[in-house]
Each structure stands twice: as structure tokens, then as C-alpha cells.
C-alpha atoms as a PDB file:
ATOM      1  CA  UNK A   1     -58.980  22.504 157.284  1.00  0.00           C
ATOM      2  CA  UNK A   2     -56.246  22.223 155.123  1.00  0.00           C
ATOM      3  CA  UNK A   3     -55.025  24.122 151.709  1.00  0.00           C
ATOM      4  CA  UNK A   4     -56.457  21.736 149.758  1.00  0.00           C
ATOM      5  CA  UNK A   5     -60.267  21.892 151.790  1.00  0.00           C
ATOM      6  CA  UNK A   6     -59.451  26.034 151.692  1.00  0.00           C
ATOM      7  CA  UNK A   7     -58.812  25.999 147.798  1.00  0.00           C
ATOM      8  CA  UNK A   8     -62.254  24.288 147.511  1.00  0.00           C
ATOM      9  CA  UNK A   9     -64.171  26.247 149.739  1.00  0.00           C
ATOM     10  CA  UNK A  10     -62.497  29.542 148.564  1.00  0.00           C
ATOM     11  CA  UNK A  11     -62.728  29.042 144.386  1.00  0.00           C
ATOM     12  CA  UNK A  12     -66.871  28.250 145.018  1.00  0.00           C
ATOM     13  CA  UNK A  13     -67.001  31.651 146.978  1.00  0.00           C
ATOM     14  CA  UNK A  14     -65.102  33.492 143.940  1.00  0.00           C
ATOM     15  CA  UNK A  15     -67.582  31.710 141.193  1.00  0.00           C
ATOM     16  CA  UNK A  16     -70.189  33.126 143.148  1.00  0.00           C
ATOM     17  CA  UNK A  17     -69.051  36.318 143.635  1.00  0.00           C
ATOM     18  CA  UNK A  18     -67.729  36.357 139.810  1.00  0.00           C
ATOM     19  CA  UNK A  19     -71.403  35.033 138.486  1.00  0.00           C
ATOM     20  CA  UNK A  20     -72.995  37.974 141.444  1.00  0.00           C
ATOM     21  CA  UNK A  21     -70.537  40.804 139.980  1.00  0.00           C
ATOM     22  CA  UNK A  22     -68.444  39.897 136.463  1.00  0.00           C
ATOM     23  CA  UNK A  23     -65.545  40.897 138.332  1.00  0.00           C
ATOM     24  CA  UNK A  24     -63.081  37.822 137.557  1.00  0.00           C
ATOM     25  CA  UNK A  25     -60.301  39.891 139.697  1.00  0.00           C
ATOM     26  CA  UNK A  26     -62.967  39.740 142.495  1.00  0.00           C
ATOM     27  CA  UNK A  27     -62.814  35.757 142.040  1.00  0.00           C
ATOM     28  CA  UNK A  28     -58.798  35.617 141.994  1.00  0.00           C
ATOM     29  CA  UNK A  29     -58.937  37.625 145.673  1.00  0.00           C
ATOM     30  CA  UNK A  30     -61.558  35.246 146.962  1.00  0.00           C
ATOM     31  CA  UNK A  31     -59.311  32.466 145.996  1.00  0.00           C
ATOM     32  CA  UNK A  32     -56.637  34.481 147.596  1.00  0.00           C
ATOM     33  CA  UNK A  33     -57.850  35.688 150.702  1.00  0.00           C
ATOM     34  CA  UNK A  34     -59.386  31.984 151.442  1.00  0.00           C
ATOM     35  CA  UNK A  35     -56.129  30.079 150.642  1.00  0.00           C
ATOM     36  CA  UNK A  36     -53.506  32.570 152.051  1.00  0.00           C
ATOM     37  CA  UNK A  37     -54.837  33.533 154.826  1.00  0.00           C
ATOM     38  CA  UNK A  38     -53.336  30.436 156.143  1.00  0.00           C
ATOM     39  CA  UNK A  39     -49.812  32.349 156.000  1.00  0.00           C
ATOM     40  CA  UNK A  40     -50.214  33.319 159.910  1.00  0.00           C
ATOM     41  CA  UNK A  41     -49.782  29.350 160.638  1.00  0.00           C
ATOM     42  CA  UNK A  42     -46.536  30.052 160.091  1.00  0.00           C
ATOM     43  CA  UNK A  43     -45.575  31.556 163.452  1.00  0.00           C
ATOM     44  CA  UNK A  44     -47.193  28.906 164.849  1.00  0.00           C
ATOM     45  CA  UNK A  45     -44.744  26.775 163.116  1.00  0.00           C
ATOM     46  CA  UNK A  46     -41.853  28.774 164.097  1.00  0.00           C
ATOM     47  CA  UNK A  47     -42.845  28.818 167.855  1.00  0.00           C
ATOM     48  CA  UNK A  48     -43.207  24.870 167.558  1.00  0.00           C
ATOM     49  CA  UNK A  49     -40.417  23.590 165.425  1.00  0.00           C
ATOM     50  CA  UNK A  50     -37.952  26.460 166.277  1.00  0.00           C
ATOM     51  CA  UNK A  51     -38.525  27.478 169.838  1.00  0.00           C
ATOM     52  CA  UNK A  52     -39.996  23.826 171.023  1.00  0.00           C
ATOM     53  CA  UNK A  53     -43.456  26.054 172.467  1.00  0.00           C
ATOM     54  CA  UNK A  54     -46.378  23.475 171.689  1.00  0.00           C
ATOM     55  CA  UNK A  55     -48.608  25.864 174.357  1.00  0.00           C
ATOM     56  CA  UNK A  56     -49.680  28.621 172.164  1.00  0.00           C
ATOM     57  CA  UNK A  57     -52.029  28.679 169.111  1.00  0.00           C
ATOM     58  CA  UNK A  58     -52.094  32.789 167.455  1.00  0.00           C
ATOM     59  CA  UNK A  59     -53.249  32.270 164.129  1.00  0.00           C
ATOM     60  CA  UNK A  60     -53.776  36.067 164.178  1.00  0.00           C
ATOM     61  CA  UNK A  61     -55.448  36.529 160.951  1.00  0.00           C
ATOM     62  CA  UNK A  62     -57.952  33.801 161.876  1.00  0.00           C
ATOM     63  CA  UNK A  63     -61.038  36.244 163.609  1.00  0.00           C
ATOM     64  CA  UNK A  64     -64.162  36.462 163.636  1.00  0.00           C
ATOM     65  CA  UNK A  65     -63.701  39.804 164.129  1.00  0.00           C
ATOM     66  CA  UNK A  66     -62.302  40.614 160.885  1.00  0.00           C
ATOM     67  CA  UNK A  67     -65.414  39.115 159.071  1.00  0.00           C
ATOM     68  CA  UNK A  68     -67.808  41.000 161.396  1.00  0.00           C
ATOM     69  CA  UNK A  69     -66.166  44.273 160.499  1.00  0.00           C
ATOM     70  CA  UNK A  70     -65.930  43.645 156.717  1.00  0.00           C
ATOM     71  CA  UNK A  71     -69.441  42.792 156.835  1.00  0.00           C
ATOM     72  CA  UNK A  72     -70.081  45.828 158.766  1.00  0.00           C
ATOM     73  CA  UNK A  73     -68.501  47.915 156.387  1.00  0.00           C
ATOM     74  CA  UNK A  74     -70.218  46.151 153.473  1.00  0.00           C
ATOM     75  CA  UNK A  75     -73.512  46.935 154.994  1.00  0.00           C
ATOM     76  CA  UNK A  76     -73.135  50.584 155.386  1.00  0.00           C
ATOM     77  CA  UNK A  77     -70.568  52.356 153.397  1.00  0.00           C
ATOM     78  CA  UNK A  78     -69.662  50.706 150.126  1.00  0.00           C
ATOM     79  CA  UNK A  79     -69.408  47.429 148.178  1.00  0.00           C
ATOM     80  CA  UNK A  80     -66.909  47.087 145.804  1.00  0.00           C
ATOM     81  CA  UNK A  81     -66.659  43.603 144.172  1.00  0.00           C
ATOM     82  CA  UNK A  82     -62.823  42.981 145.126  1.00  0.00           C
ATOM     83  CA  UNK A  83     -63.988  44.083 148.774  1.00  0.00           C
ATOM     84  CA  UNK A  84     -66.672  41.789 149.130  1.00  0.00           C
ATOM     85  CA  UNK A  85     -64.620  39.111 147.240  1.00  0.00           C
ATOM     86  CA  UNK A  86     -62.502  39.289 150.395  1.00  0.00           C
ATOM     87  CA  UNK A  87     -64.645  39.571 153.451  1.00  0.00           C
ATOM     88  CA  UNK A  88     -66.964  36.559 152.088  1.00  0.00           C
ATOM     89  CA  UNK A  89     -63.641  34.430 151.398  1.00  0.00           C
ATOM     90  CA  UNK A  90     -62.727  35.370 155.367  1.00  0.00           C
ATOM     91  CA  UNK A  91     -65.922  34.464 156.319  1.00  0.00           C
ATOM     92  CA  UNK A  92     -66.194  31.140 154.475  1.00  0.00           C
ATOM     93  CA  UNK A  93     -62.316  30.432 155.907  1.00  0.00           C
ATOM     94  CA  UNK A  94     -63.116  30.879 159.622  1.00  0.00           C
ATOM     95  CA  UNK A  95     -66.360  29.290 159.365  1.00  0.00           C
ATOM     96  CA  UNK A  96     -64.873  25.840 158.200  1.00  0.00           C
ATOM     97  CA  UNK A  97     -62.129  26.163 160.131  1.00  0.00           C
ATOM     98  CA  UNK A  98     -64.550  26.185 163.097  1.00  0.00           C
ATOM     99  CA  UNK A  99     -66.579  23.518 161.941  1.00  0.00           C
ATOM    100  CA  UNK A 100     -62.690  21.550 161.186  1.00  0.00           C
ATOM    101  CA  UNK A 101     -60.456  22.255 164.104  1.00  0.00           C
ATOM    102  CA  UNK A 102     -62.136  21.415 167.059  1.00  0.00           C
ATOM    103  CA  UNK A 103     -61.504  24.916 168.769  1.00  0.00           C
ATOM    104  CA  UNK A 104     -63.743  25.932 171.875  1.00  0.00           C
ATOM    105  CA  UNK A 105     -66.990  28.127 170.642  1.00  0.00           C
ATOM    106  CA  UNK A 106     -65.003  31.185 170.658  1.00  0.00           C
ATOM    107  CA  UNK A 107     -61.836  29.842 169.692  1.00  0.00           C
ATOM    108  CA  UNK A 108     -61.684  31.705 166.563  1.00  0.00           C
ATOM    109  CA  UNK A 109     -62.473  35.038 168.492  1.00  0.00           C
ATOM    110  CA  UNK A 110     -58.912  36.891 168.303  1.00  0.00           C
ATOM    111  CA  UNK A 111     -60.182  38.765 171.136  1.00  0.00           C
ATOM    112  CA  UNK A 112     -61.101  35.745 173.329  1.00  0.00           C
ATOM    113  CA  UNK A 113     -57.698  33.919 172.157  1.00  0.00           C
ATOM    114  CA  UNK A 114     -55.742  37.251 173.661  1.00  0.00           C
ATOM    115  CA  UNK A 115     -57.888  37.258 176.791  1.00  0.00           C
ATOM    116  CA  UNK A 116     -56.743  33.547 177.004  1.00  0.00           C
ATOM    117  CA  UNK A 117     -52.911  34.421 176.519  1.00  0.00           C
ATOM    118  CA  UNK A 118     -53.658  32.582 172.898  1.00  0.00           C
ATOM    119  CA  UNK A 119     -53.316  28.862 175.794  1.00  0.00           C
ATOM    120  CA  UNK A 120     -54.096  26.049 173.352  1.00  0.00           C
ATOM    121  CA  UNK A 121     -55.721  24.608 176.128  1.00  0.00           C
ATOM    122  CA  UNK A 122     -58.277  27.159 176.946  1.00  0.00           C
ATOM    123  CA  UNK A 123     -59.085  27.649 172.787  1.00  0.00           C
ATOM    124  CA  UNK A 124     -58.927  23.855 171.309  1.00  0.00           C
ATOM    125  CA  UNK A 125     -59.650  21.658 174.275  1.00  0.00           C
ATOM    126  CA  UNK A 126     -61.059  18.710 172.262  1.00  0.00           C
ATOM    127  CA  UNK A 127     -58.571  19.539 169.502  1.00  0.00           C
ATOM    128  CA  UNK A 128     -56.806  15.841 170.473  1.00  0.00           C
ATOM    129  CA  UNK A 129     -59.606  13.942 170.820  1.00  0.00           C
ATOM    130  CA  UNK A 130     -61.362  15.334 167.537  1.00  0.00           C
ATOM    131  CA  UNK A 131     -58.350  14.406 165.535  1.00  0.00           C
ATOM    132  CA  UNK A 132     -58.310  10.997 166.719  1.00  0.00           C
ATOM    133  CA  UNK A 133     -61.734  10.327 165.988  1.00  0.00           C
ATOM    134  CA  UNK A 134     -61.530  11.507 162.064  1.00  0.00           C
ATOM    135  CA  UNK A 135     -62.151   8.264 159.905  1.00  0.00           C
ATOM    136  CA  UNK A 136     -59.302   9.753 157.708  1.00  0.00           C
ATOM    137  CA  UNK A 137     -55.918   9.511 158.883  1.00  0.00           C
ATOM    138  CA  UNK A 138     -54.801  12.563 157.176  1.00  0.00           C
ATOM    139  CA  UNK A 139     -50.886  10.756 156.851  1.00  0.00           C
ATOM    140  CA  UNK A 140     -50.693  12.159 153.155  1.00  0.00           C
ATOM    141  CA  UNK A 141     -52.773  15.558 153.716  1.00  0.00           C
ATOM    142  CA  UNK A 142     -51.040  18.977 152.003  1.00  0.00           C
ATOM    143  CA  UNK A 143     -51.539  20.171 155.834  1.00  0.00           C
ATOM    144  CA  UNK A 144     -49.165  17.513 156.846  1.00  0.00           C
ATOM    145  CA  UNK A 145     -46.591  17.933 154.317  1.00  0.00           C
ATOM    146  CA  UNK A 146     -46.609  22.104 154.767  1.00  0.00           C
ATOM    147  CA  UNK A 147     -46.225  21.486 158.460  1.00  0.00           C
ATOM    148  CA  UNK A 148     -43.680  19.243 157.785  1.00  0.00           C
ATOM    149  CA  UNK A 149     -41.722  20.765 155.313  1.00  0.00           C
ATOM    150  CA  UNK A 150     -41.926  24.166 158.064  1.00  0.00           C
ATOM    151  CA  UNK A 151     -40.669  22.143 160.571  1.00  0.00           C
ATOM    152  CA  UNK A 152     -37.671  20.899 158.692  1.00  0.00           C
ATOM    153  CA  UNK A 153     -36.461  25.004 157.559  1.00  0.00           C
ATOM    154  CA  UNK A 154     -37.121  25.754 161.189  1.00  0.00           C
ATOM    155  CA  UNK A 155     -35.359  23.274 162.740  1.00  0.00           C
ATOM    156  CA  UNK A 156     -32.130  23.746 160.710  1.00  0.00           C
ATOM    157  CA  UNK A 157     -32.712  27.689 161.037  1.00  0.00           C
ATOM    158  CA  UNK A 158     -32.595  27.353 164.783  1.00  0.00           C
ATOM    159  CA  UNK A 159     -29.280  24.718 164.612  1.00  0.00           C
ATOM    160  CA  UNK A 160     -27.858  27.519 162.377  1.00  0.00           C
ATOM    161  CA  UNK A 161     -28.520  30.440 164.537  1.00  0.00           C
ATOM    162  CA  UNK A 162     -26.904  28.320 167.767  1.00  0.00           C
ATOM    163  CA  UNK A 163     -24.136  27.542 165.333  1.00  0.00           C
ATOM    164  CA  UNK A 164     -24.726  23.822 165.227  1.00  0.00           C
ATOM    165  CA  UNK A 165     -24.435  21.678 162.202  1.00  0.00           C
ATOM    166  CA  UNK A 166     -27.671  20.650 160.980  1.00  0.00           C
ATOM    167  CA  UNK A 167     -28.178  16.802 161.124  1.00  0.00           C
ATOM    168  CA  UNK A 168     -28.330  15.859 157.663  1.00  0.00           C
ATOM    169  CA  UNK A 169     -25.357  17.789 156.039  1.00  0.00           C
ATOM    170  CA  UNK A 170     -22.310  15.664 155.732  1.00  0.00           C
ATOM    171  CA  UNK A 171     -19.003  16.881 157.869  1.00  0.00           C
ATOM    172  CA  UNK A 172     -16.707  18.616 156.361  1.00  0.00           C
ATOM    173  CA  UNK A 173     -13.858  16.038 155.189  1.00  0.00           C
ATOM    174  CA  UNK A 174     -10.945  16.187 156.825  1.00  0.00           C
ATOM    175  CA  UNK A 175      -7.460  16.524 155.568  1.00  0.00           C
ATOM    176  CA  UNK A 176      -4.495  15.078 156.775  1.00  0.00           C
ATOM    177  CA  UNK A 177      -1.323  16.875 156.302  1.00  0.00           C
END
């Protein structure tokens, strides 16, 4: 799911957690946790655009995992609203990213993905076939323009660090004497 799906998803778990506590800071980290979790993506992106590695998927703060033990911790020690804010806008993240991507049924396990050597193949085997069967096309998505828009920096980071000119700035002129 994209930011805009995750904005969505993540602003209906901070009304509820607002209307369950009165904490409107609680809200703001719901909306927080759900969107920016998404921040890991980028060394995805920088494997793929800048190092040309289409083989691995990390997404490291993407686990089940992490929702299990916040839960966990809800249950038995304490529940402050901020804390519950987060572990609910986790939850509500991985879940419709599960129900989104097309990963296998553990896919979002970090542990499973490590055991796996994080292989896209062995965690989002349909992942292809699932995106070509969406009825949307997804060509003017937020997802598509982010990943674009990463792909572009890393591509002229990686020209810069092997001390090429990047494509589209102009030569330098030169000067006859």
C-alpha cells in the first residue's frame, strides 16, 4: 500500500484511539507511526537504483514481530495512550500491507525474511502476477512518484561517487584560448 492508502488507514486508527483516550498527541503518533514507517523502503531503494540489486526485499521495520511484542507489552505491563497509539498504527500498517503486496504468508515475518536471506523470491512470489492483475494501473500513484523520485537521487549519487557526470547536467562549456 502506498502513502496515500497508509495516511488513510493510519488517521482512522488515531481518531479512534483519540475518541478511546482524549490524547490528540496519541492521534498525531498513530498518524506517524502508520505513514513513516515506510522510511525503511528506502534501503530498498538504494540497493535497487544505486547498487542495481532487484533480489532483496528488507523492509526491516515491516514485522509482525514488532506488533506482537507491543501488544504483548500492552497486555501486561502498561498502556499509555501515545504507546498504544503506536503499536495499533504498526499493526494496522503490516496488516494492509499483507493484504496489498502480495508477500508469501509469512512474508512480513522479519524473522522468516532473515531465515530467507530477505530473497524476494522466497517472500513475494506472486508479487508480479498480483500487480498485473490490479484493475488500477497505479501510473500516477504517490508510491510511484516516491520510488521514482528515490531512484533519480540514487542514481546520480552513485554517478557522483564513481565520479561520472550525471546524465542530465549540461557539460561544462569549453573555452578556447
Amino acid at each position: 500500500m502506498g502513502p496515500i492508502g497508509h495516511t488513510v488507514i493510519s488517521s482512522a486508527v488515531g481518531g479512534g484511539v483519540w475518541v478511546a483516550t482524549g490524547s490528540i498527541a496519541a492521534a498525531a503518533v498513530a498518524v506517524g507511526v502508520g505513514v513513516l514507517m515506510d522510511v525503511d523502503h528506502l534501503l530498498d531503494y538504494y540497493q535497487r537504483f544505486a547498487k542495481g540489486k532487484h533480489d532483496k526485499i528488507y523492509v526491516l521495520f515491516h514485522g509482525w514481530e514488532y506488533s506482537l511484542a507491543g501488544l504483548g507489552v500492552l497486555a501486561l505491563f502498561f498502556q499509555p495512550p501515545i504507546f498504544i497509539a503506536a503499536v495499533l498504527a504498526h499493526l494496522a500498517h503490516v496488516i494492509t500491507d499483507q493484504w496489498h503486496n502480495g508477500f508469501s504468508r509469512f512474508g512480513y515475518s522479519i524473522t522468516f525474511r532473515a531465515i530467507k536471506g530477505f530473497n524476494v523470491a522466497a517472500i513475494a512470489p506472486d508479487r508480479n502476477r498480483l500487480a498485473r492483475g490490479r484493475k488500477h494501473s497505479g501510473r500516477y500513484s504517490a508510491e510511484r512518484l516516491i520510488e521514482s523520485a528515490c531512484r533519480r537521487v540514487f542514481q546520480r549519487w552513485s554517478k557522483i561517487q564513481t565520479n561520472e557526470k550525471p546524465s542530465d547536467e549540461p557539460a561544462a562549456p569549453k573555452i578556447d584560448d
